[in-house]
C-alpha atoms as a PDB file:
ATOM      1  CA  UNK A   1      -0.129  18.219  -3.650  1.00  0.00           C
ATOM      2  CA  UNK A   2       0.800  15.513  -0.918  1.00  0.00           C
ATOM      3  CA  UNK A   3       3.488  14.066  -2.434  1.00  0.00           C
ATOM      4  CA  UNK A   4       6.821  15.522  -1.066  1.00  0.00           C
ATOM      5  CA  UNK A   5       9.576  15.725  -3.941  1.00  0.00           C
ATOM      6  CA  UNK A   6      13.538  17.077  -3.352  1.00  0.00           C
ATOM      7  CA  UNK A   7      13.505  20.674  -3.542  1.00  0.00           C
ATOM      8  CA  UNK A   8      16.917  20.281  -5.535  1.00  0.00           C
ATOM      9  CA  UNK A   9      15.123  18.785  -8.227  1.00  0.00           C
ATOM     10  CA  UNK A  10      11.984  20.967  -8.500  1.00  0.00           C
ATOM     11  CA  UNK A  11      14.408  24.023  -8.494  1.00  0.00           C
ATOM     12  CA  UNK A  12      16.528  22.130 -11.189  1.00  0.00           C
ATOM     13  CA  UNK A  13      13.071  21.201 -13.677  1.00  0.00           C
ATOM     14  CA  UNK A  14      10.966  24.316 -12.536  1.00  0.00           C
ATOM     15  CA  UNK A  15       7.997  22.798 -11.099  1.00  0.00           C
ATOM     16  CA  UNK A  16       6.772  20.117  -8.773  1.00  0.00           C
ATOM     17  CA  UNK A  17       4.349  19.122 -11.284  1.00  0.00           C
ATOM     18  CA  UNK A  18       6.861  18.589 -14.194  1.00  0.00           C
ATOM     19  CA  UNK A  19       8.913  16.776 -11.988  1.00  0.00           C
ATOM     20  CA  UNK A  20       5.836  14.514 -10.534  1.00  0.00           C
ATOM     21  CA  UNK A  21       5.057  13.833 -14.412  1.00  0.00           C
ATOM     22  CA  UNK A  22       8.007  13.203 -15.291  1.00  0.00           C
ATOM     23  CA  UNK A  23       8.660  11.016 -12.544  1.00  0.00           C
ATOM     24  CA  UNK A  24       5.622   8.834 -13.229  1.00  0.00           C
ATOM     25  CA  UNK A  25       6.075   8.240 -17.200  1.00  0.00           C
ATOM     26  CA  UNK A  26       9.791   7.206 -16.098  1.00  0.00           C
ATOM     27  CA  UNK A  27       8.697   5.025 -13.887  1.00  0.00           C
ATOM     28  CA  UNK A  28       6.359   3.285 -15.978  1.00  0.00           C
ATOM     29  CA  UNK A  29       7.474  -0.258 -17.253  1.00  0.00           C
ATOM     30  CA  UNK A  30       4.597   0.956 -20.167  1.00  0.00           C
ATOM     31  CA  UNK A  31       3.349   3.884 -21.748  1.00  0.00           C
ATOM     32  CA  UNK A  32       0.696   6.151 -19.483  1.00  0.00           C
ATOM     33  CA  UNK A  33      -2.057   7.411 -20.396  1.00  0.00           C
ATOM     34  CA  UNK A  34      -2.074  11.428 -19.242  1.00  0.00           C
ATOM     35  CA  UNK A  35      -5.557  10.180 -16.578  1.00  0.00           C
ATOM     36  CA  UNK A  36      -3.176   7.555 -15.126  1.00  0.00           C
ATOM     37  CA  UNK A  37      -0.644  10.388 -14.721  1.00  0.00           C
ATOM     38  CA  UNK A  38      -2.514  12.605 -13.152  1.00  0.00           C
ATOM     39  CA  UNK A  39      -4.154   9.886 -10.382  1.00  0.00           C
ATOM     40  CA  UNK A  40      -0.149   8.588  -9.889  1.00  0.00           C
ATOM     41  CA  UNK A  41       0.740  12.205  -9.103  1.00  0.00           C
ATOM     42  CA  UNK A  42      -2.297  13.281  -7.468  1.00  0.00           C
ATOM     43  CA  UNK A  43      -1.494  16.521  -9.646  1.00  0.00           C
ATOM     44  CA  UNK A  44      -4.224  18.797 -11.379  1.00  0.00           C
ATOM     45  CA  UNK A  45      -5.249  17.314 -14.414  1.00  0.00           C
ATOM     46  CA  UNK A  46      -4.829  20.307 -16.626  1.00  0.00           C
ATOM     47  CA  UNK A  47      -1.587  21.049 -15.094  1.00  0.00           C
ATOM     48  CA  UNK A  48      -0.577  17.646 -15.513  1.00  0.00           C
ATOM     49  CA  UNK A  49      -2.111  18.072 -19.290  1.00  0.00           C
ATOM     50  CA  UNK A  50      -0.006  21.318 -20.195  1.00  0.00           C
ATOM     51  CA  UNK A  51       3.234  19.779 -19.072  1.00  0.00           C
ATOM     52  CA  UNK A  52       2.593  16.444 -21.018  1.00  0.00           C
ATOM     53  CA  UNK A  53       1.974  18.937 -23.886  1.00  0.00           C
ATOM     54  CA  UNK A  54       5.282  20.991 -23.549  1.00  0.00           C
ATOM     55  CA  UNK A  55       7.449  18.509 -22.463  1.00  0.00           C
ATOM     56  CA  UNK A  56       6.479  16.620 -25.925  1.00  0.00           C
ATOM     57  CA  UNK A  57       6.593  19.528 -27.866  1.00  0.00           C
ATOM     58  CA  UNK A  58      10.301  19.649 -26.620  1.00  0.00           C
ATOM     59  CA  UNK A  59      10.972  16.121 -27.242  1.00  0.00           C
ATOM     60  CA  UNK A  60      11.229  14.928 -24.300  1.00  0.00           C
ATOM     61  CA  UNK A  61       7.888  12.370 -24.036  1.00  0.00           C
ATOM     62  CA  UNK A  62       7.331  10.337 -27.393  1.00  0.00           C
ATOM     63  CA  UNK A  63       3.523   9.057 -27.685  1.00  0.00           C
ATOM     64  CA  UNK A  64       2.887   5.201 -27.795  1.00  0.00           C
ATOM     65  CA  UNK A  65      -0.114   3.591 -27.423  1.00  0.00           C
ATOM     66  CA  UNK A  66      -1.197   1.432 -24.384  1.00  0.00           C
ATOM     67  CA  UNK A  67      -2.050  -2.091 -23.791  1.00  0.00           C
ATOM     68  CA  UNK A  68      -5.781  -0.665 -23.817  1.00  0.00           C
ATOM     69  CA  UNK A  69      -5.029   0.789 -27.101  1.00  0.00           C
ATOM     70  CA  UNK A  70      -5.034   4.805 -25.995  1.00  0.00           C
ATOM     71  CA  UNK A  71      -3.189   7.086 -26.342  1.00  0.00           C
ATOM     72  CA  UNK A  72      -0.230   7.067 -24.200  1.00  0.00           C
ATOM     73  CA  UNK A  73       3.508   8.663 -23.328  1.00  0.00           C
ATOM     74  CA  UNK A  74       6.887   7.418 -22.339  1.00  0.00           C
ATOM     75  CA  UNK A  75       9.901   9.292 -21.679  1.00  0.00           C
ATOM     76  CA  UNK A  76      12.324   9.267 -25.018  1.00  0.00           C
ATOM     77  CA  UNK A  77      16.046  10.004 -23.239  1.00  0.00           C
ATOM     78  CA  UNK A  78      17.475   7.254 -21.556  1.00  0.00           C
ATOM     79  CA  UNK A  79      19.479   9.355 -19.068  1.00  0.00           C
ATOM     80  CA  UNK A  80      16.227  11.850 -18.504  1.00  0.00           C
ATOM     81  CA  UNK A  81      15.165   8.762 -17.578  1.00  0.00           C
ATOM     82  CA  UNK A  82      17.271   7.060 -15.547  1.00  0.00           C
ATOM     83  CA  UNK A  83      17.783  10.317 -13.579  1.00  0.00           C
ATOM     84  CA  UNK A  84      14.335  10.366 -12.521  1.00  0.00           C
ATOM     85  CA  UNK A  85      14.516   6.656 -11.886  1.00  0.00           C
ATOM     86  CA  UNK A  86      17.409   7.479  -9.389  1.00  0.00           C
ATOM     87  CA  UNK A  87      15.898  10.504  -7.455  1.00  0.00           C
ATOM     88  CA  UNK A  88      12.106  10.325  -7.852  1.00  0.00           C
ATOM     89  CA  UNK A  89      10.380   6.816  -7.866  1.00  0.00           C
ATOM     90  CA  UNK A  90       6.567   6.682  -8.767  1.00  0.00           C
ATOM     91  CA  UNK A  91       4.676   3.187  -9.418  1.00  0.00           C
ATOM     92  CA  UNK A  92       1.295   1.855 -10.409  1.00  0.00           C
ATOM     93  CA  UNK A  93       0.137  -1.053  -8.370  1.00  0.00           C
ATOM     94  CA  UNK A  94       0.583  -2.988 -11.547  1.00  0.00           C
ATOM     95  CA  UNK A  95       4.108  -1.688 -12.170  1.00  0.00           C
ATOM     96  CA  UNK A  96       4.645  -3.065  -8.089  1.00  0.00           C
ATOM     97  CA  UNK A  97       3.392  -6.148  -8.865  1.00  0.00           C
ATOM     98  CA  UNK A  98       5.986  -6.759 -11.806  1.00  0.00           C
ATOM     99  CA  UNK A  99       8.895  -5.267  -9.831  1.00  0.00           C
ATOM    100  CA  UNK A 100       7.467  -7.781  -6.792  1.00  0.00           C
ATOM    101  CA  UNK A 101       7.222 -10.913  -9.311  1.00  0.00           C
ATOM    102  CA  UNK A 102      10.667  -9.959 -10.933  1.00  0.00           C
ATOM    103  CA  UNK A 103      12.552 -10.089  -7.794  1.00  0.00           C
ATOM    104  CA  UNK A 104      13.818 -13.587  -6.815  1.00  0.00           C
ATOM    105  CA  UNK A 105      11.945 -15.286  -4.508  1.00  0.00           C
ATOM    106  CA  UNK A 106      13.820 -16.290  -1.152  1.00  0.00           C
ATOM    107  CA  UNK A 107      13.985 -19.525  -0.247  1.00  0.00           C
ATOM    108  CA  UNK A 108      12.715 -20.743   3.158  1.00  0.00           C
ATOM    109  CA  UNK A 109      14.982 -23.391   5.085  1.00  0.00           C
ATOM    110  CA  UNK A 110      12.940 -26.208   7.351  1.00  0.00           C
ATOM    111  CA  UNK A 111      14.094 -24.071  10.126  1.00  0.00           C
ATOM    112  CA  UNK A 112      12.028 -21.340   9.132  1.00  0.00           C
ATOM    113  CA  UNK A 113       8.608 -23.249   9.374  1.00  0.00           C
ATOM    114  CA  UNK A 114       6.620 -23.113  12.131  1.00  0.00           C
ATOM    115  CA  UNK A 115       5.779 -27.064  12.795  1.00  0.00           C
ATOM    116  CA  UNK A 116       1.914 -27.858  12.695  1.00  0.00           C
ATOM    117  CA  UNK A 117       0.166 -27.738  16.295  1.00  0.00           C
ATOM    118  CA  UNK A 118      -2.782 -30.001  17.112  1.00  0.00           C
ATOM    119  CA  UNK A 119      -4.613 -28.561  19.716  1.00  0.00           C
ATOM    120  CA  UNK A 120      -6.917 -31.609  19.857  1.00  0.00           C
ATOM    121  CA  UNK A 121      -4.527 -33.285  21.382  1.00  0.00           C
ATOM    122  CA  UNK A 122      -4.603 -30.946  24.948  1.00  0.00           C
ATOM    123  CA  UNK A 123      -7.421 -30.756  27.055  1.00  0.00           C
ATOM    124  CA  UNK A 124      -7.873 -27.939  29.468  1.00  0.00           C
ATOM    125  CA  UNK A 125      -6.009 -29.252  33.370  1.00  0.00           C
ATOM    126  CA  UNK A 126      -8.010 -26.217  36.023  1.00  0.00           C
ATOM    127  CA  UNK A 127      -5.971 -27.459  38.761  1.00  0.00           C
ATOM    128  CA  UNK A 128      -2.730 -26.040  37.094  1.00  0.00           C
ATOM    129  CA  UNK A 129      -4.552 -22.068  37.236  1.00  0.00           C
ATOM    130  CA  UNK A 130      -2.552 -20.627  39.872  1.00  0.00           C
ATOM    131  CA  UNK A 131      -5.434 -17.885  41.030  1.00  0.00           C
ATOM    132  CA  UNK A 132      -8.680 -19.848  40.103  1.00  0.00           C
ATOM    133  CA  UNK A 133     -10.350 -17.672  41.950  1.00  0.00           C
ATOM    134  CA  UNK A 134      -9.776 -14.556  39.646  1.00  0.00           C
ATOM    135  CA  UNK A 135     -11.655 -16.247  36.577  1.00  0.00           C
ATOM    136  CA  UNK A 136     -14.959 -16.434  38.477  1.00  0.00           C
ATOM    137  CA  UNK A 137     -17.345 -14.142  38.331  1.00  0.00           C
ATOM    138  CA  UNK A 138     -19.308 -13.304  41.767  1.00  0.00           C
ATOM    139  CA  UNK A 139     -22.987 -12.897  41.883  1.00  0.00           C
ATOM    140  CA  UNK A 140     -23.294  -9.179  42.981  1.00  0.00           C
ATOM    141  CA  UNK A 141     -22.059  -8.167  39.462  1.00  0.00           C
ATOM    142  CA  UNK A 142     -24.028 -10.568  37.947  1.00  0.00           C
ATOM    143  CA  UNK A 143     -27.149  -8.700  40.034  1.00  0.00           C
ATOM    144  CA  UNK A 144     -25.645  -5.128  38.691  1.00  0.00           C
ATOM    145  CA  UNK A 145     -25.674  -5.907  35.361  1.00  0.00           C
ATOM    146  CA  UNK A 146     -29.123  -7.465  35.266  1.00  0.00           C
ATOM    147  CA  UNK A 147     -30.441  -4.332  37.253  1.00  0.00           C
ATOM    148  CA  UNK A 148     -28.660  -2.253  34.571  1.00  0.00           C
ATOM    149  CA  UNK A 149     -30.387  -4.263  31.804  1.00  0.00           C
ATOM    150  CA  UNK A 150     -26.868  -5.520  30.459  1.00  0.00           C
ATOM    151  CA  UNK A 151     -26.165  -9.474  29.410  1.00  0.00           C
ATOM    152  CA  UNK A 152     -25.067 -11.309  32.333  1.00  0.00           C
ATOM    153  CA  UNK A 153     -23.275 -14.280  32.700  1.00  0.00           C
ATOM    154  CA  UNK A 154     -23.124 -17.049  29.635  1.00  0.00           C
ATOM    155  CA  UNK A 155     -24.034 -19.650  32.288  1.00  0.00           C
ATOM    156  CA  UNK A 156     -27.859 -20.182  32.077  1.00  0.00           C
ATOM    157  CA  UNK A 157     -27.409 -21.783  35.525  1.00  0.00           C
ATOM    158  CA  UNK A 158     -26.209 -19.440  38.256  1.00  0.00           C
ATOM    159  CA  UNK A 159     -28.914 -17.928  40.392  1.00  0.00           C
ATOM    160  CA  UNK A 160     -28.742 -14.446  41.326  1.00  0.00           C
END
């Protein structure tokens, strides 16, 4: 498993894959399906299966269906819960995105803006290039690369 959960916790539930489900169904603003689980917790999904199963059977997960109409699970204790809110956070991009759109927005001041620049307005001034001399290309490499067989210069009209 990749996901790296406090040893304190794992010793205190049993297993990292209890905890990971666990973790994920408190999470959840929704019930989750036991596939969604085990793709949240990047867990095996029989393991993730058999805890579902015993953690149920214990009373800890009630079953609720989902939006989609499956069958799903939430965790049942409110502190069970809220512990694993505290310690172990696990979302669902969809969960982010209501956690994102439930935050309050922050206000920008004018300051904050960057004004609009209109570059139409500037036209390019070659006498204020300090080195002009750097941004030309000499003719030798132009020779090189055409020897080479490699693209040369964009200007169609230097001689080589």
């Amino acid at each position: 498993m990749t996901i790296g959960v406090d040893p304190g916790i794992v010793t205190l539930f049993g297993g990292e894959t209890k905890v990971l489900t666990l973790a994920a169904l408190s999470s959840a603003s929704q019930p989750l399906t036991g596939y969604r689980v085990t793709k949240l917790t990047k867990a095996q999904p029989t393991k993730v299966y058999d805890e579902i199963r015993r953690l149920a059977k214990a009373g800890f997960l009630t079953e609720r269906l989902t939006p989609g109409g499956r069958q799903g699970w939430i965790v049942s204790d409110p502190d069970l819960r809220s512990l694993f809110r505290r310690r172990v956070r696990l979302l669902w991009n969809e969960d982010w995105s209501k956690t994102l759109d439930e935050a309050p927005k922050l206000k920008r001041s004018g300051s904050d803006r960057v004004p609009k620049l209109d570059v139409t307005r500037y036209r390019p001034n070659r006498s204020s290039v300090p080195n002009p001399k750097e941004f030309v290309r000499p003719l030798s490499k132009d020779g090189a690369l055409a020897s080479a067989g490699l693209r040369t210069s964009r200007r169609g009209n230097r001689k080589l």
